[in-house]
C-alpha atoms as a PDB file:
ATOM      1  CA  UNK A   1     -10.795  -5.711  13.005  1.00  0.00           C
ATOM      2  CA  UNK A   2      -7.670  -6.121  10.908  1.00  0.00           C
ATOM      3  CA  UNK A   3      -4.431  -4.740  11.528  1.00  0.00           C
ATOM      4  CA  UNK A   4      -2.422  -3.800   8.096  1.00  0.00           C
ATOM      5  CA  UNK A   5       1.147  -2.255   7.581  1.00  0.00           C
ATOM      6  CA  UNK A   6       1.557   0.471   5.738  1.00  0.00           C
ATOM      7  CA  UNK A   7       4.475   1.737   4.468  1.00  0.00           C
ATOM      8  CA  UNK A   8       5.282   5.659   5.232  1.00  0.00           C
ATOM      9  CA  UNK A   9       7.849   8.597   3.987  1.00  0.00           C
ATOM     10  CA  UNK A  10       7.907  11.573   6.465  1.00  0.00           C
ATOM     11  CA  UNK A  11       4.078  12.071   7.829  1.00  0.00           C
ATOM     12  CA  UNK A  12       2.440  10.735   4.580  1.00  0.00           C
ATOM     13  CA  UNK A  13       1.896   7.125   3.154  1.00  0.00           C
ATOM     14  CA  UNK A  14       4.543   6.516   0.412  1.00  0.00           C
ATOM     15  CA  UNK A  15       3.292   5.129  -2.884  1.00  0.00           C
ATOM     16  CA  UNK A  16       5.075   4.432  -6.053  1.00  0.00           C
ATOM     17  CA  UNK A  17       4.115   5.083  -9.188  1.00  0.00           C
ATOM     18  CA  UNK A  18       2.931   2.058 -11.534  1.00  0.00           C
ATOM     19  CA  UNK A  19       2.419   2.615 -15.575  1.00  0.00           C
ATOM     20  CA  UNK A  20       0.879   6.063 -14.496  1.00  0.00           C
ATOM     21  CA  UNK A  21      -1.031   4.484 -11.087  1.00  0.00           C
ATOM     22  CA  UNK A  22       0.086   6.356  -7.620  1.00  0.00           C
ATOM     23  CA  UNK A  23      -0.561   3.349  -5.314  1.00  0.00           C
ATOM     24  CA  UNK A  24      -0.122   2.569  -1.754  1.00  0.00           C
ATOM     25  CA  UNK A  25       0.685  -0.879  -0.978  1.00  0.00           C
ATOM     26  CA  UNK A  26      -0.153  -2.053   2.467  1.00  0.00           C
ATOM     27  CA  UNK A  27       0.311  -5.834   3.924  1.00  0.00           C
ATOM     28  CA  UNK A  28      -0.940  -8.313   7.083  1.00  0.00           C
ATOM     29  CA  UNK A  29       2.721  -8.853   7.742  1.00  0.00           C
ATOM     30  CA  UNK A  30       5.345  -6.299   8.440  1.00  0.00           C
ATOM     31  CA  UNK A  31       8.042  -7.964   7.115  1.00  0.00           C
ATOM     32  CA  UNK A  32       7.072  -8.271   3.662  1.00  0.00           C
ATOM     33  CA  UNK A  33       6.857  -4.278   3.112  1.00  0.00           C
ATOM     34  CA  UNK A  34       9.982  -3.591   5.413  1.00  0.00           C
ATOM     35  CA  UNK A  35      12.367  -6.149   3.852  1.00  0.00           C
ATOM     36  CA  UNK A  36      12.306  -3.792   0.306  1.00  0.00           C
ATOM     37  CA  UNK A  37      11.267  -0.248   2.143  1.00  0.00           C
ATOM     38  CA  UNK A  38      13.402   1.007  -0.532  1.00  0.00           C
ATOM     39  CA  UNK A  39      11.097  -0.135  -3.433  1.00  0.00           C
ATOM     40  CA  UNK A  40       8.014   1.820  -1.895  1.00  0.00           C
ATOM     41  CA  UNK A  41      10.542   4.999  -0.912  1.00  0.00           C
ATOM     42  CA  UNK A  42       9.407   4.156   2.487  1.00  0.00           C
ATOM     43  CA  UNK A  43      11.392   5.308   5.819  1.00  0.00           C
ATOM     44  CA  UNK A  44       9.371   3.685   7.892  1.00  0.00           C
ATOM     45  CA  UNK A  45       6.489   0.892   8.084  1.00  0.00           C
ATOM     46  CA  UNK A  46       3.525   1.833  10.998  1.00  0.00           C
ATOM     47  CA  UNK A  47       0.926  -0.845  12.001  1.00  0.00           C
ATOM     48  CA  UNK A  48      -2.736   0.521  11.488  1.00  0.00           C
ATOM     49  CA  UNK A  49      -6.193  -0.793  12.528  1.00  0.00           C
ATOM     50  CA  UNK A  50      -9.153  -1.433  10.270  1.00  0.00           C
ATOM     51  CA  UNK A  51     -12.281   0.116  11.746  1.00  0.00           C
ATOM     52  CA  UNK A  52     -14.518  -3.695  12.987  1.00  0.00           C
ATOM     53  CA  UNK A  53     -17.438  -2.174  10.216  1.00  0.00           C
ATOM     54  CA  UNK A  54     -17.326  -1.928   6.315  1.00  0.00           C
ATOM     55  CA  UNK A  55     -17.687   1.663   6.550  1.00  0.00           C
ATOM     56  CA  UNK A  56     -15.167   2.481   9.055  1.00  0.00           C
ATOM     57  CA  UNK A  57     -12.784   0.206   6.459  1.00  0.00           C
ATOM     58  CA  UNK A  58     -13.655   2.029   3.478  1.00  0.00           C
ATOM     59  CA  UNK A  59     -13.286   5.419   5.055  1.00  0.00           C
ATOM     60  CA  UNK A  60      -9.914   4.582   6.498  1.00  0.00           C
ATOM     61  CA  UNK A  61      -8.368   3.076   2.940  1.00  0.00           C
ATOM     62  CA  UNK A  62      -9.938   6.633   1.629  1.00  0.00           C
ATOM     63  CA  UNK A  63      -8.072   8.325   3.812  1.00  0.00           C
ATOM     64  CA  UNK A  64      -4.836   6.965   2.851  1.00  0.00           C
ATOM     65  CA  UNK A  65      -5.922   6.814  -1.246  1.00  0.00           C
ATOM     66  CA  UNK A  66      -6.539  10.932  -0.718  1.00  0.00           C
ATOM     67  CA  UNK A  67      -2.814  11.722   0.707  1.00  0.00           C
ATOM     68  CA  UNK A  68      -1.564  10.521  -1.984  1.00  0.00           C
ATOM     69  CA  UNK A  69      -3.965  11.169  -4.648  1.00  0.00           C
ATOM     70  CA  UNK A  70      -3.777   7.567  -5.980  1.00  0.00           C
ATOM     71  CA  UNK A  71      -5.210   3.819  -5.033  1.00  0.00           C
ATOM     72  CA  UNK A  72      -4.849   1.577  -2.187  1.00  0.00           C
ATOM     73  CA  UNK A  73      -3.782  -1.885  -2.818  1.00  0.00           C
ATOM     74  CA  UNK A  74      -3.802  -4.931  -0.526  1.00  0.00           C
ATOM     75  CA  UNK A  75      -0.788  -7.380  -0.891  1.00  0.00           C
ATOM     76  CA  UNK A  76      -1.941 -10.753  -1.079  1.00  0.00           C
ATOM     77  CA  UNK A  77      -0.162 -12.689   2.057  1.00  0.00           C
ATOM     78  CA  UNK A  78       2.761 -14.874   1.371  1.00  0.00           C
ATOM     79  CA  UNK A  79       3.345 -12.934  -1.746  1.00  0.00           C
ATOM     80  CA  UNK A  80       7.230 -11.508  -2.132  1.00  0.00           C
ATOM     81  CA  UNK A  81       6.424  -7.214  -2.544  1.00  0.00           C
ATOM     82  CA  UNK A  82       8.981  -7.943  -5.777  1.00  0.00           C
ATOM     83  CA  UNK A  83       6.242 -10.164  -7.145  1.00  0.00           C
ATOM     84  CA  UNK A  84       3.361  -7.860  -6.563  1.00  0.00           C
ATOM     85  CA  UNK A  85       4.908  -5.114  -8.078  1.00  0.00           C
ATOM     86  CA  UNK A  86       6.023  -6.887 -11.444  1.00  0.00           C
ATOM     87  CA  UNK A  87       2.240  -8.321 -11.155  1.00  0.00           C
ATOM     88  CA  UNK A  88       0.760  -4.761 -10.866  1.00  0.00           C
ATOM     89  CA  UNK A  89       3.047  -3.575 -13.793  1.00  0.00           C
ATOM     90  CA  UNK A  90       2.012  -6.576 -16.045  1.00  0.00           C
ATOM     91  CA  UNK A  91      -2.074  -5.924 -15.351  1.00  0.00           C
ATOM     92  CA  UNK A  92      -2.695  -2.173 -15.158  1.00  0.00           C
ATOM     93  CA  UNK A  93      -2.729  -0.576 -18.419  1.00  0.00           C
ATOM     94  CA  UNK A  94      -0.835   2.695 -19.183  1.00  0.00           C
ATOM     95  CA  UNK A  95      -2.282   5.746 -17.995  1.00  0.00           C
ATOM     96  CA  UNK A  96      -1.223   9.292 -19.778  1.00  0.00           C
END
């Protein structure tokens, strides 16, 4: 079972908005997303639990990809959150 960090605004997961992308970035460690809260719009960073199946994982990412009608993506650990978003904003193409 893994635990992930997700970064929050209000009630709902906050996401930013990459080339046209609504994405949620979560991490393994808290202090990569709450160092630059202010970079996701985030007030707040809650610690979550991954389901122990595949299923229960998918379902729970899901979740948190419906709230905010967008994508889920997993921060690589030991990466700086500055660094994963240039990297997101170099791969994904523009959406219209």
């Amino acid at each position: 079972m893994d635990n992930f960090f997700v970064p929050y605004t209000g009630k709902k997961p906050a996401s930013v908005c990459i080339n046209g992308h609504r994405l949620v970035i979560l991490a393994h460690e808290k202090d990569m997303l709450e160092d630059d809260m202010e970079l996701l719009g985030a007030d707040r960073i809650k610690k979550v639990k991954l389901g122990s199946s595949d299923d229960e994982q998918e379902a729970f990412l899901g979740k948190i990809a419906r709230q905010v009608d967008g994508g889920v993506v997993i921060a690589p650990s030991g990466v700086d959150l500055r660094d994963v978003l240039k990297n997101l904003e170099s791969e994904l193409p523009w959406l219209q």
